[in-house]
PDB file of N, CA and C in Angstrom:
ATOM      1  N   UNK A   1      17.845 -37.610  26.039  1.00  0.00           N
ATOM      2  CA  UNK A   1      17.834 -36.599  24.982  1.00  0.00           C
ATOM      3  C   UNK A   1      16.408 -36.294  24.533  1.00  0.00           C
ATOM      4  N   UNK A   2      15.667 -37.205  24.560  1.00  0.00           N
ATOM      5  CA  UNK A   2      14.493 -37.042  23.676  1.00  0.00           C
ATOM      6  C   UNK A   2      13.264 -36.451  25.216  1.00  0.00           C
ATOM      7  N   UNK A   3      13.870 -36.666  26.332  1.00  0.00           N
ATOM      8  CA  UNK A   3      13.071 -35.584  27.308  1.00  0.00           C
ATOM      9  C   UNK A   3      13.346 -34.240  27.240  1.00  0.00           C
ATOM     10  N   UNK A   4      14.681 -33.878  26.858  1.00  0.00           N
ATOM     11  CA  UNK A   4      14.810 -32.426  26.940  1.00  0.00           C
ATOM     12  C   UNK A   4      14.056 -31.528  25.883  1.00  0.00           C
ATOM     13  N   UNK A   5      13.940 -32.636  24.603  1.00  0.00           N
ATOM     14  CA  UNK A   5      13.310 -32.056  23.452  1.00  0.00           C
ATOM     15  C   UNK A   5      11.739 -32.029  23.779  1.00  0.00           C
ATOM     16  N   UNK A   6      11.283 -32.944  24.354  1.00  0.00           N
ATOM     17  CA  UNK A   6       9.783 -32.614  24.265  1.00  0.00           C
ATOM     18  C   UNK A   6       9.673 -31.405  25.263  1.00  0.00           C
ATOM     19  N   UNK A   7      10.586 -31.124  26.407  1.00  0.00           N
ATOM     20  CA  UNK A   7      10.359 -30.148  27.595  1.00  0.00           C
ATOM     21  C   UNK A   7      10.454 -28.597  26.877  1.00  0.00           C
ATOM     22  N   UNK A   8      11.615 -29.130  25.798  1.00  0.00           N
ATOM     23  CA  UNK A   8      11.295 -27.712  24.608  1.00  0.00           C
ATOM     24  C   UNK A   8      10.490 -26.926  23.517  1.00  0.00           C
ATOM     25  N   UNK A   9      10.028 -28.237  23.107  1.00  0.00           N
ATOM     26  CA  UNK A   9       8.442 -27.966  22.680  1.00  0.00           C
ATOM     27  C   UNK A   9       7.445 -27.999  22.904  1.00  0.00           C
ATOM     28  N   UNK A  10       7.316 -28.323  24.309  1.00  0.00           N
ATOM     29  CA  UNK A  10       6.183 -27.677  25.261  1.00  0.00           C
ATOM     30  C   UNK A  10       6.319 -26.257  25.441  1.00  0.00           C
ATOM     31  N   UNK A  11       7.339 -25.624  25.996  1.00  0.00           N
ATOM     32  CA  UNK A  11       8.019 -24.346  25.894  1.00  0.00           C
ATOM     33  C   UNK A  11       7.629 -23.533  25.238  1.00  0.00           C
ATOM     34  N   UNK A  12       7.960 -24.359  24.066  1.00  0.00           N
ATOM     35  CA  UNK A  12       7.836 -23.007  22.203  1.00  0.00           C
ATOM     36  C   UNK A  12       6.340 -23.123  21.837  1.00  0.00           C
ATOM     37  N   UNK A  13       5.593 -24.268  22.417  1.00  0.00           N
ATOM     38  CA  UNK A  13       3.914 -23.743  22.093  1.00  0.00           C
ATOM     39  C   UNK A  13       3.617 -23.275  23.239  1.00  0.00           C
ATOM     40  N   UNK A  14       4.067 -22.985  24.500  1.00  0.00           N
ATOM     41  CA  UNK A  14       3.787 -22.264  25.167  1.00  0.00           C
ATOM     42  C   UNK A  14       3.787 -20.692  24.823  1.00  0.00           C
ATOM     43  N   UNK A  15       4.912 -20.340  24.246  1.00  0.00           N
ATOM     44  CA  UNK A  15       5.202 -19.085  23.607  1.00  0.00           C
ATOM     45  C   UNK A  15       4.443 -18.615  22.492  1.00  0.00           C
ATOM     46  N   UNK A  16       3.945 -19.461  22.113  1.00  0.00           N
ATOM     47  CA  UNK A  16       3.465 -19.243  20.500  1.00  0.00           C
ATOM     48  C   UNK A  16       1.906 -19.213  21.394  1.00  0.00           C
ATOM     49  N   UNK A  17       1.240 -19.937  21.699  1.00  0.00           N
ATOM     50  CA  UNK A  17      -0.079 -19.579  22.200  1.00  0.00           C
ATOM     51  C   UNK A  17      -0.122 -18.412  23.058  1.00  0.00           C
ATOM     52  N   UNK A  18       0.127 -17.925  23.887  1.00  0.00           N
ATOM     53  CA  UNK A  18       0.793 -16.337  24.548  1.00  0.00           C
ATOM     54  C   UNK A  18       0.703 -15.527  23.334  1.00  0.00           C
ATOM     55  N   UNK A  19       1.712 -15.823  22.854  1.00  0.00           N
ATOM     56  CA  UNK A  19       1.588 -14.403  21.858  1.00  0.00           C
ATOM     57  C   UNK A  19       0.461 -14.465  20.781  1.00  0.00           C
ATOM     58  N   UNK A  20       0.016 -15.655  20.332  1.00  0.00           N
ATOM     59  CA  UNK A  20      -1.113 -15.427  19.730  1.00  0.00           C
ATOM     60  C   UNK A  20      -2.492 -15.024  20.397  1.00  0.00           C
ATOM     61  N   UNK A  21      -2.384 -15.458  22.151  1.00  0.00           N
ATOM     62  CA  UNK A  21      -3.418 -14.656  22.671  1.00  0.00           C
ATOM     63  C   UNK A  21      -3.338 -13.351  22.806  1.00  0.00           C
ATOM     64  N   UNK A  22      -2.023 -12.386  23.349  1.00  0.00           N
ATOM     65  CA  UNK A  22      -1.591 -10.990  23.358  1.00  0.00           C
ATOM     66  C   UNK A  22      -2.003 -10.531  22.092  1.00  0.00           C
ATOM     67  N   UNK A  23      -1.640 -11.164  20.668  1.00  0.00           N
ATOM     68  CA  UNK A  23      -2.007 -10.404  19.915  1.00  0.00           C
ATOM     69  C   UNK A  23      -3.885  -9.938  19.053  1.00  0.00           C
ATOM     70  N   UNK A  24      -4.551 -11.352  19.963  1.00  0.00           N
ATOM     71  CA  UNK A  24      -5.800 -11.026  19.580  1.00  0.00           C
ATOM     72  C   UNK A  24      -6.249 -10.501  20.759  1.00  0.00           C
ATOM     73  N   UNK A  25      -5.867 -10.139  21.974  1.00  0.00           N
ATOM     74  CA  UNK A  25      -6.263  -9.382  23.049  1.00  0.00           C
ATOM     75  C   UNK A  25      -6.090  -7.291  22.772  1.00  0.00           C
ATOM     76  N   UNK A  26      -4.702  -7.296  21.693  1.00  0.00           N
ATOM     77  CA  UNK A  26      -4.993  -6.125  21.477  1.00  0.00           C
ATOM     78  C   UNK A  26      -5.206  -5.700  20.126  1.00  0.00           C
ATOM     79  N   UNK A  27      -5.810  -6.456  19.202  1.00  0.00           N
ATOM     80  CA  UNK A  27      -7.136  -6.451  18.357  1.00  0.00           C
ATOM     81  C   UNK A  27      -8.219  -5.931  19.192  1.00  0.00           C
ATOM     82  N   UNK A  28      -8.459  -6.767  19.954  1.00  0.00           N
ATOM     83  CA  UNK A  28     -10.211  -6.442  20.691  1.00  0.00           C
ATOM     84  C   UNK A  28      -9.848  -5.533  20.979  1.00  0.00           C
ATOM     85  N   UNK A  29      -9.133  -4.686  21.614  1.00  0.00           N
ATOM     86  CA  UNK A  29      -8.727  -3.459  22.280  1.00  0.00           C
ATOM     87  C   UNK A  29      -8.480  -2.113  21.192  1.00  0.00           C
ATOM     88  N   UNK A  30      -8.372  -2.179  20.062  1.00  0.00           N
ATOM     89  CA  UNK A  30      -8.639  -1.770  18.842  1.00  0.00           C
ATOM     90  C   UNK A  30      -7.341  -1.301  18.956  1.00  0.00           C
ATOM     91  N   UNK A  31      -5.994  -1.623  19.124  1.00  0.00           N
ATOM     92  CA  UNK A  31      -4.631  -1.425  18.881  1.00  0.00           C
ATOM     93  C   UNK A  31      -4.363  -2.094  17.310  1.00  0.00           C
ATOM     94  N   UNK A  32      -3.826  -0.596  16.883  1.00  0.00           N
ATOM     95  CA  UNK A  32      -3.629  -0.597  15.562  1.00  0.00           C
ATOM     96  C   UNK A  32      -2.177  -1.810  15.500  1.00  0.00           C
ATOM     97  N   UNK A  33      -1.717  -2.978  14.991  1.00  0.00           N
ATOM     98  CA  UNK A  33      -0.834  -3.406  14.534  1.00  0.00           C
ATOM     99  C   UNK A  33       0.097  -3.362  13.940  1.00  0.00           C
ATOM    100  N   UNK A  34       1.283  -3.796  13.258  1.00  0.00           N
ATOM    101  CA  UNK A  34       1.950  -3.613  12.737  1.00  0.00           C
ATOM    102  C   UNK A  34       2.782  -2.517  11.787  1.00  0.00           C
ATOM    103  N   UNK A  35       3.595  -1.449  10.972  1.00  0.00           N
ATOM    104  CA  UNK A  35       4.143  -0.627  10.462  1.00  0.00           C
ATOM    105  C   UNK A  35       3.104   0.456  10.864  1.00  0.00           C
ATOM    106  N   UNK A  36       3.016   1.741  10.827  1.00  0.00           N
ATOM    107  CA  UNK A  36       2.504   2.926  10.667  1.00  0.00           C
ATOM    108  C   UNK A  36       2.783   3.025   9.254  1.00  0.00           C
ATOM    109  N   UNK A  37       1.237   3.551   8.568  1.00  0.00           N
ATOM    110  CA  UNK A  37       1.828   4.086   7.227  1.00  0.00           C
ATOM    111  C   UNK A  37       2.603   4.995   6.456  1.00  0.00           C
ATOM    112  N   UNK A  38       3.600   4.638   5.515  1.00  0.00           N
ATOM    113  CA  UNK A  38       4.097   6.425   5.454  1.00  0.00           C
ATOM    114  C   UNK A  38       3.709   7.048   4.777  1.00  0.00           C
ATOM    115  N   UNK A  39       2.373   7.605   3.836  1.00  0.00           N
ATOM    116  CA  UNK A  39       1.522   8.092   3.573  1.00  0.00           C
ATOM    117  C   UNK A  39       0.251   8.280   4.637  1.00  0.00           C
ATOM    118  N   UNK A  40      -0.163   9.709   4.840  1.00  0.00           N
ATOM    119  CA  UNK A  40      -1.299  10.080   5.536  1.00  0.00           C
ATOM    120  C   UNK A  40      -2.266   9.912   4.156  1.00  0.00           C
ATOM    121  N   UNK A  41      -3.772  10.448   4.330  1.00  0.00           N
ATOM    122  CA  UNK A  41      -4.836   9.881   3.514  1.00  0.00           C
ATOM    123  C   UNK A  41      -4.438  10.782   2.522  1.00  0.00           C
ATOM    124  N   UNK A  42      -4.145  12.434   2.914  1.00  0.00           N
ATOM    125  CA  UNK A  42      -4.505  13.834   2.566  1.00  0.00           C
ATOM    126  C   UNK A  42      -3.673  13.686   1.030  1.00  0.00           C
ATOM    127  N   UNK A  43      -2.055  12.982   1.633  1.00  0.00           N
ATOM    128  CA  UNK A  43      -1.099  12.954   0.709  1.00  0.00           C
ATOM    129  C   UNK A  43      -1.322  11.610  -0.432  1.00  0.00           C
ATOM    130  N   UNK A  44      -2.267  10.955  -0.030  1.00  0.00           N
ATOM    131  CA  UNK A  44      -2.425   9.968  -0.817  1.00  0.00           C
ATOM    132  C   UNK A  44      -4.043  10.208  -2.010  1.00  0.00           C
ATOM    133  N   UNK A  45      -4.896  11.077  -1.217  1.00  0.00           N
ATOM    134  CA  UNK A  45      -5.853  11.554  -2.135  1.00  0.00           C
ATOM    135  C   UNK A  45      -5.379  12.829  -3.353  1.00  0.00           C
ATOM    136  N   UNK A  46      -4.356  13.613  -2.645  1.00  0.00           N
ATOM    137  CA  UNK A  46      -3.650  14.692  -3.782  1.00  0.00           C
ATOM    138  C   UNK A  46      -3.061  14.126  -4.584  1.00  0.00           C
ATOM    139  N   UNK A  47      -2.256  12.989  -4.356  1.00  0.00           N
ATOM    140  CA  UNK A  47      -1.448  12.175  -5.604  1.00  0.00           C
ATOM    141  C   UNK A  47      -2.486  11.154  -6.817  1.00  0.00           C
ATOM    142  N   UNK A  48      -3.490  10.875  -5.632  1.00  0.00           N
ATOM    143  CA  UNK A  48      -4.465  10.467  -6.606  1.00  0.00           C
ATOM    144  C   UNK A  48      -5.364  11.271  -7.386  1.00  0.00           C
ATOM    145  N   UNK A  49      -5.447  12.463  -7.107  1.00  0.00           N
ATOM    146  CA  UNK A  49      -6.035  13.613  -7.980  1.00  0.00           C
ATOM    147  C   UNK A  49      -5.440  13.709  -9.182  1.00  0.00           C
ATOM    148  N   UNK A  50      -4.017  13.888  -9.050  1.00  0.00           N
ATOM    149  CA  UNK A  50      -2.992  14.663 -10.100  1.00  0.00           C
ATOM    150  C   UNK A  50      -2.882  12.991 -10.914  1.00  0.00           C
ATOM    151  N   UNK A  51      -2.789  11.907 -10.590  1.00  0.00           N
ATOM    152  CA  UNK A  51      -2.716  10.763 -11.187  1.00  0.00           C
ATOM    153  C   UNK A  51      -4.096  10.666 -12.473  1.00  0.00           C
ATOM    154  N   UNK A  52      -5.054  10.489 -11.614  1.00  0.00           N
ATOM    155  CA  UNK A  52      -5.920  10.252 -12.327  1.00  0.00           C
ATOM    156  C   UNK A  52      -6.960  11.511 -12.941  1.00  0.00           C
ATOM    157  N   UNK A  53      -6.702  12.418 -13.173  1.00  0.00           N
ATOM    158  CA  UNK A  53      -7.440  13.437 -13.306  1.00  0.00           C
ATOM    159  C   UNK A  53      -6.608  14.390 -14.347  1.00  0.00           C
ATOM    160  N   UNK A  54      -4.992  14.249 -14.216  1.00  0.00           N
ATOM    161  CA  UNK A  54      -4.360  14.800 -15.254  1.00  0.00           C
ATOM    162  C   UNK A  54      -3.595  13.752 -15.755  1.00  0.00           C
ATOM    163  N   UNK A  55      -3.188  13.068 -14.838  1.00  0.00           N
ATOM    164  CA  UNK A  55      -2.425  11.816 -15.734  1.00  0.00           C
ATOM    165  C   UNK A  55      -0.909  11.540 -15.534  1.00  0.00           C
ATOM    166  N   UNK A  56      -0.806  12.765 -14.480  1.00  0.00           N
ATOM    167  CA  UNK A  56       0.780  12.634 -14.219  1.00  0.00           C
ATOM    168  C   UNK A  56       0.733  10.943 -13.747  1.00  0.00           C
ATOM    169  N   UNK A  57       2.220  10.515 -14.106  1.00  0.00           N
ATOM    170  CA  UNK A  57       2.435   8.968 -13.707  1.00  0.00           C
ATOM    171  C   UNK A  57       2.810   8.186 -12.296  1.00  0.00           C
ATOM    172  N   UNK A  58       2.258   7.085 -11.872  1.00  0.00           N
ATOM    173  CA  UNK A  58       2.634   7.002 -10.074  1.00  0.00           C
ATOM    174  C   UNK A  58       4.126   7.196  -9.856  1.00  0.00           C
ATOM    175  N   UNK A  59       4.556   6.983 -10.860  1.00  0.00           N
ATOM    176  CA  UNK A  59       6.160   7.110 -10.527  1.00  0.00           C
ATOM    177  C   UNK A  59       6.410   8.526  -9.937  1.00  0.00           C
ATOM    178  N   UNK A  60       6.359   9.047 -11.223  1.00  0.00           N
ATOM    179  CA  UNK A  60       6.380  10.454 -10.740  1.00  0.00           C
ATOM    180  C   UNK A  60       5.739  11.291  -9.395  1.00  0.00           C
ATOM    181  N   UNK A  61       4.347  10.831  -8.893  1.00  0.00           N
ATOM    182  CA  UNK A  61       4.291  11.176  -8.342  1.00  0.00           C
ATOM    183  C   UNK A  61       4.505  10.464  -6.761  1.00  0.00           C
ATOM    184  N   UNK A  62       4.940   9.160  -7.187  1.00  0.00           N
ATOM    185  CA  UNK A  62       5.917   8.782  -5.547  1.00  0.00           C
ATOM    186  C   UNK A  62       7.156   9.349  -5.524  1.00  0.00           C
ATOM    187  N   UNK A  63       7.603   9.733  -6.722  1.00  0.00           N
ATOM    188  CA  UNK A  63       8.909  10.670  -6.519  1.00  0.00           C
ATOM    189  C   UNK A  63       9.179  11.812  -5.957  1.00  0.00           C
ATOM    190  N   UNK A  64       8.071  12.640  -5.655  1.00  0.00           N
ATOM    191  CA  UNK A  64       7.618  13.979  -5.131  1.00  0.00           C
ATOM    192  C   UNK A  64       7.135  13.811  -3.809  1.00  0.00           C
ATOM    193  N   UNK A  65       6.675  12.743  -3.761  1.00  0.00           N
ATOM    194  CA  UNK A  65       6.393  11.952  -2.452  1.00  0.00           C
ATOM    195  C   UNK A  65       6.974  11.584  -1.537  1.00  0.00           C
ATOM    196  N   UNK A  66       8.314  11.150  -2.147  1.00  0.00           N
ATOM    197  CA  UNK A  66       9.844  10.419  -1.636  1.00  0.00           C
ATOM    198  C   UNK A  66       9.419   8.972  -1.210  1.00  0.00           C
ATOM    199  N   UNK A  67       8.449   8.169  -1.833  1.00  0.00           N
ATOM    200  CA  UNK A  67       8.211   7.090  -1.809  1.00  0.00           C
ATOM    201  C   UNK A  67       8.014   5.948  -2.573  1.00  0.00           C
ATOM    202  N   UNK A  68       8.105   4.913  -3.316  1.00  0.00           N
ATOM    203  CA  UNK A  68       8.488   3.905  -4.616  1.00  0.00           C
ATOM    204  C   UNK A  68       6.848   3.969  -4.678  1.00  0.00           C
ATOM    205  N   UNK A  69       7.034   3.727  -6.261  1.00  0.00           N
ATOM    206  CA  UNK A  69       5.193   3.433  -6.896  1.00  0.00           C
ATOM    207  C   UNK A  69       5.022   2.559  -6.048  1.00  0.00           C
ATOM    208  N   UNK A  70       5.002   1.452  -5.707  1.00  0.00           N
ATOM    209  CA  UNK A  70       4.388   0.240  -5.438  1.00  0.00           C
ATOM    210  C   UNK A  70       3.484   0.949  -3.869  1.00  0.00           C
ATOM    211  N   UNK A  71       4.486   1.360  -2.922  1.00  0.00           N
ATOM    212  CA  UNK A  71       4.072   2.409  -1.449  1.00  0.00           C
ATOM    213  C   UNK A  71       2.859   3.195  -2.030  1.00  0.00           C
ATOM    214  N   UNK A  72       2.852   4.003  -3.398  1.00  0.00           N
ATOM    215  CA  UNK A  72       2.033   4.830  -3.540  1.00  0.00           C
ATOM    216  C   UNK A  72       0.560   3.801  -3.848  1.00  0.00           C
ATOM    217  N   UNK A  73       0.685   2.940  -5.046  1.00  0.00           N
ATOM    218  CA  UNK A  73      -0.519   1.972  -4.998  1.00  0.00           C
ATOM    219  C   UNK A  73      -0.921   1.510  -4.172  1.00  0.00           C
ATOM    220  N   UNK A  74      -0.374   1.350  -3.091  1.00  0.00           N
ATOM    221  CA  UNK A  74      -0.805   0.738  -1.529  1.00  0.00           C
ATOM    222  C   UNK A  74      -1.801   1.275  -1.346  1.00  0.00           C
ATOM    223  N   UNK A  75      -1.603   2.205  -0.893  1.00  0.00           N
ATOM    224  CA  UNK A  75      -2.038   3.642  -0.143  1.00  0.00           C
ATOM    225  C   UNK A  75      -3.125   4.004  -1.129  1.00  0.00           C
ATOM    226  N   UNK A  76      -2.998   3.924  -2.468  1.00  0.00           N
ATOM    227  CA  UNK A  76      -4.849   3.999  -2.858  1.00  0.00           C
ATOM    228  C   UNK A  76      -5.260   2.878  -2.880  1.00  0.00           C
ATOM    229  N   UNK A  77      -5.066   1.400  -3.080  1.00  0.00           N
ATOM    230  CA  UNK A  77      -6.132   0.405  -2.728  1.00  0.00           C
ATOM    231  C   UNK A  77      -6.286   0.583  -1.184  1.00  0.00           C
ATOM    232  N   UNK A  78      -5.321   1.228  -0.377  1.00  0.00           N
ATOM    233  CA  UNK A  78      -6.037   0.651   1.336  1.00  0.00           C
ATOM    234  C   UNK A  78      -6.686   1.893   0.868  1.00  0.00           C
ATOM    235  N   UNK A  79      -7.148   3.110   0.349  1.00  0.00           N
ATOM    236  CA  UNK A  79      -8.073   3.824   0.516  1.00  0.00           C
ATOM    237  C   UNK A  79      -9.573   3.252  -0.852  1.00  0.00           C
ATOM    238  N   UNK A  80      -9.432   2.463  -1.326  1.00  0.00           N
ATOM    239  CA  UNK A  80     -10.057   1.945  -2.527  1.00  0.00           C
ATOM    240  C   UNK A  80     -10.298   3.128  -3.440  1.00  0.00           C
ATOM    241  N   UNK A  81      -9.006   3.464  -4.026  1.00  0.00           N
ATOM    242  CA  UNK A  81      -9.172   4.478  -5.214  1.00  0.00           C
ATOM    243  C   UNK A  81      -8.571   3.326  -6.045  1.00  0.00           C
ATOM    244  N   UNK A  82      -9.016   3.720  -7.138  1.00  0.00           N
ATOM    245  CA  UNK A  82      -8.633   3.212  -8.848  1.00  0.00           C
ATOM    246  C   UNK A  82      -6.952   3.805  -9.570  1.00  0.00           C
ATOM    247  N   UNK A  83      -6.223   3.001 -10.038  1.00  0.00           N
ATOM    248  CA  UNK A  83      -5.404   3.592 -10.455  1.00  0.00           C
ATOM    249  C   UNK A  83      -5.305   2.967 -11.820  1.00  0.00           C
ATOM    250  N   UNK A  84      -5.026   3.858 -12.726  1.00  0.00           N
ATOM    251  CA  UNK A  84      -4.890   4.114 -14.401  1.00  0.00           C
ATOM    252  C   UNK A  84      -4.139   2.581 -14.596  1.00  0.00           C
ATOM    253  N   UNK A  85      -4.279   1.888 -15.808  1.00  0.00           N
ATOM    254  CA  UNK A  85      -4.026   0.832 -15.762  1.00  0.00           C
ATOM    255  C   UNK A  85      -2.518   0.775 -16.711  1.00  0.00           C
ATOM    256  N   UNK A  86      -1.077   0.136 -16.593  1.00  0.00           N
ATOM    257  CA  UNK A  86       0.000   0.453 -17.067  1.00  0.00           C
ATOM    258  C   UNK A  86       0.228   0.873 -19.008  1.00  0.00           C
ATOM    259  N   UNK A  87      -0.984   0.298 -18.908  1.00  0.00           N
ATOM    260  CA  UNK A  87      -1.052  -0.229 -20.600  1.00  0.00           C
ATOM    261  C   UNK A  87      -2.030   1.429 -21.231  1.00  0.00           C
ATOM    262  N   UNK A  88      -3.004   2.011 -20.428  1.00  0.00           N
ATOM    263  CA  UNK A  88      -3.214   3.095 -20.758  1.00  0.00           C
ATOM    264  C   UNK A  88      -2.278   4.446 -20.659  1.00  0.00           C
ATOM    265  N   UNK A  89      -1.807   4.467 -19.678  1.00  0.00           N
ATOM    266  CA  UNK A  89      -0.644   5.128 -19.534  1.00  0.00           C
ATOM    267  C   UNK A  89       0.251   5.528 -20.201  1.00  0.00           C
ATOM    268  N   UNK A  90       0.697   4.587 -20.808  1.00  0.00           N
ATOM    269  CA  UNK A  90       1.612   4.136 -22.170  1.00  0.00           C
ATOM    270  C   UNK A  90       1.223   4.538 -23.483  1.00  0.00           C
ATOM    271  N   UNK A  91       0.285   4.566 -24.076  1.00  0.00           N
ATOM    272  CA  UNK A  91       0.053   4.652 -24.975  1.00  0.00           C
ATOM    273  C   UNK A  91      -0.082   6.092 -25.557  1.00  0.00           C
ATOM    274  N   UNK A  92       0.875   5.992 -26.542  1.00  0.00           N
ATOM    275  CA  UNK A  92       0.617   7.096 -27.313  1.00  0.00           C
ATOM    276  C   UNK A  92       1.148   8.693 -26.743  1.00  0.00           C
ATOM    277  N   UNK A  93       1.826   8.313 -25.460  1.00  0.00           N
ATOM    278  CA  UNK A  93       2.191   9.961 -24.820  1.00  0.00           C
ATOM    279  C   UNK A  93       0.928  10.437 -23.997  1.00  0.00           C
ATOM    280  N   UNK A  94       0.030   9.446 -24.339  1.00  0.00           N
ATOM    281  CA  UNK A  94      -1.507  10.079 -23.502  1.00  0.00           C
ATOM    282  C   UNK A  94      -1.332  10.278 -22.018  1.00  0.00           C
ATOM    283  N   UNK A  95      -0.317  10.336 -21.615  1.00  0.00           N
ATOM    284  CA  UNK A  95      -0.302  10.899 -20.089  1.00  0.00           C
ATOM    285  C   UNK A  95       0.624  12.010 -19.806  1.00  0.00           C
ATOM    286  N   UNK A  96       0.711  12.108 -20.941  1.00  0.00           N
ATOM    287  CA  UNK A  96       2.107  13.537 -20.759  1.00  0.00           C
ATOM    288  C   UNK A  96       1.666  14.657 -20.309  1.00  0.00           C
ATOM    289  N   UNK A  97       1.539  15.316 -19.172  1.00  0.00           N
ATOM    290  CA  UNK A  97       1.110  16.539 -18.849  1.00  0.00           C
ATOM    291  C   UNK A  97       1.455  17.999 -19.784  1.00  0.00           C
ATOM    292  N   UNK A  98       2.768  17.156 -20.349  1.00  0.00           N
ATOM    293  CA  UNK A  98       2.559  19.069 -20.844  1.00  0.00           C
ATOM    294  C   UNK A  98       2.778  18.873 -22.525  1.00  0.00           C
ATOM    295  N   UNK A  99       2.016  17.993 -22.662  1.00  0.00           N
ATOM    296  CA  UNK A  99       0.899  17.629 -24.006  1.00  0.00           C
ATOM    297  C   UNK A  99      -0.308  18.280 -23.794  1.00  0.00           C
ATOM    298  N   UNK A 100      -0.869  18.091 -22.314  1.00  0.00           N
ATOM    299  CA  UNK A 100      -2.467  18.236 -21.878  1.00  0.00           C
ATOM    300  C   UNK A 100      -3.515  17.582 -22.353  1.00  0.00           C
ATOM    301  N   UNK A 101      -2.860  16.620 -22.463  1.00  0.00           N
ATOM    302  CA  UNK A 101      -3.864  15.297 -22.858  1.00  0.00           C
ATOM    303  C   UNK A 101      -4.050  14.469 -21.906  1.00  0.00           C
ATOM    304  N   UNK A 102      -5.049  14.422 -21.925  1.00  0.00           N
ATOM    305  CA  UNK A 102      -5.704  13.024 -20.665  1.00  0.00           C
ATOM    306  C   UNK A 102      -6.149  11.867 -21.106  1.00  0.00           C
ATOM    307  N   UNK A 103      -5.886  10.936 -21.110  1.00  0.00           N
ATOM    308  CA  UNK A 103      -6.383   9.283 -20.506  1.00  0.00           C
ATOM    309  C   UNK A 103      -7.782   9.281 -21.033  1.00  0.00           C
ATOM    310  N   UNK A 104      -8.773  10.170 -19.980  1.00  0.00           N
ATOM    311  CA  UNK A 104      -9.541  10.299 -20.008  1.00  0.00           C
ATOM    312  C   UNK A 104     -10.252  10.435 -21.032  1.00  0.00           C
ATOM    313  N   UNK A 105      -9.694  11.700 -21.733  1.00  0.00           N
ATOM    314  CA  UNK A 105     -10.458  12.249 -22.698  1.00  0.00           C
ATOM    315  C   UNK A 105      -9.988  11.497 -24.168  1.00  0.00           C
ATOM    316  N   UNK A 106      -9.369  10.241 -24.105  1.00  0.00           N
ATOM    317  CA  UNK A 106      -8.264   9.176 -25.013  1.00  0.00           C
ATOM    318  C   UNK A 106      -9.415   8.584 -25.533  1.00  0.00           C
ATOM    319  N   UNK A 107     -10.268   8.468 -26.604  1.00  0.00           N
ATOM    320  CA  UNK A 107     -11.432   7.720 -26.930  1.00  0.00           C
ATOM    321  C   UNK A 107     -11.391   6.930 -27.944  1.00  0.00           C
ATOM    322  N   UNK A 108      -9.761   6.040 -28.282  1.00  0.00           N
ATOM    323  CA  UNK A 108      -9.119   5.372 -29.278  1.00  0.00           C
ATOM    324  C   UNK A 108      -8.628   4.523 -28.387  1.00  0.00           C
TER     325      UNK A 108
END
């Protein structure tokens, strides 16, 4: 019994070193990895415009997006944009677009 088991875990680090070489073989080869994003940059810099510049909320605008806030925050840290912090947002209606009040211009 205890030969068949070691003949099997010779096996499974056989497998496991393989694929850890395949997968740093197409690294070097500059093969992109894992998911495709579902945000392009274009759609992720316009949402970050209207976010931070008028104040509409990520919700809202992953909703227009057809994608959950959290997908949308992704997509500006992998582009290193800044997003409004939950606690400014909040306060006071200061992000309500059709107030026309901005965040920004919030100096309280």
């Amino acid at each position: 019994f205890h030969i068949f088991s070691a003949v099997s875990e010779l096996g499974r680090d056989m497998i496991v070193e393989n694929t850890i070489e395949g997968l740093n073989a197409a690294r070097r080869r500059g093969t992109q990895l894992g998911r495709p994003p579902k945000l392009d940059e274009e759609s992720i810099l316009g949402a970050h415009m209207m976010h931070y510049r008028q104040g509409v909320p990520v919700a809202e605008m992953a909703r227009r997006l057809k994608v959950s806030p959290v997908t949308l925050k992704r997509g500006f840290d992998r582009l290193d944009l800044e997003h409004l912090p939950t606690t400014l947002r909040t306060r006071s209606g200061a992000n309500d677009p059709a107030r026309g009040v901005s965040v920004l211009a919030d100096s309280s």
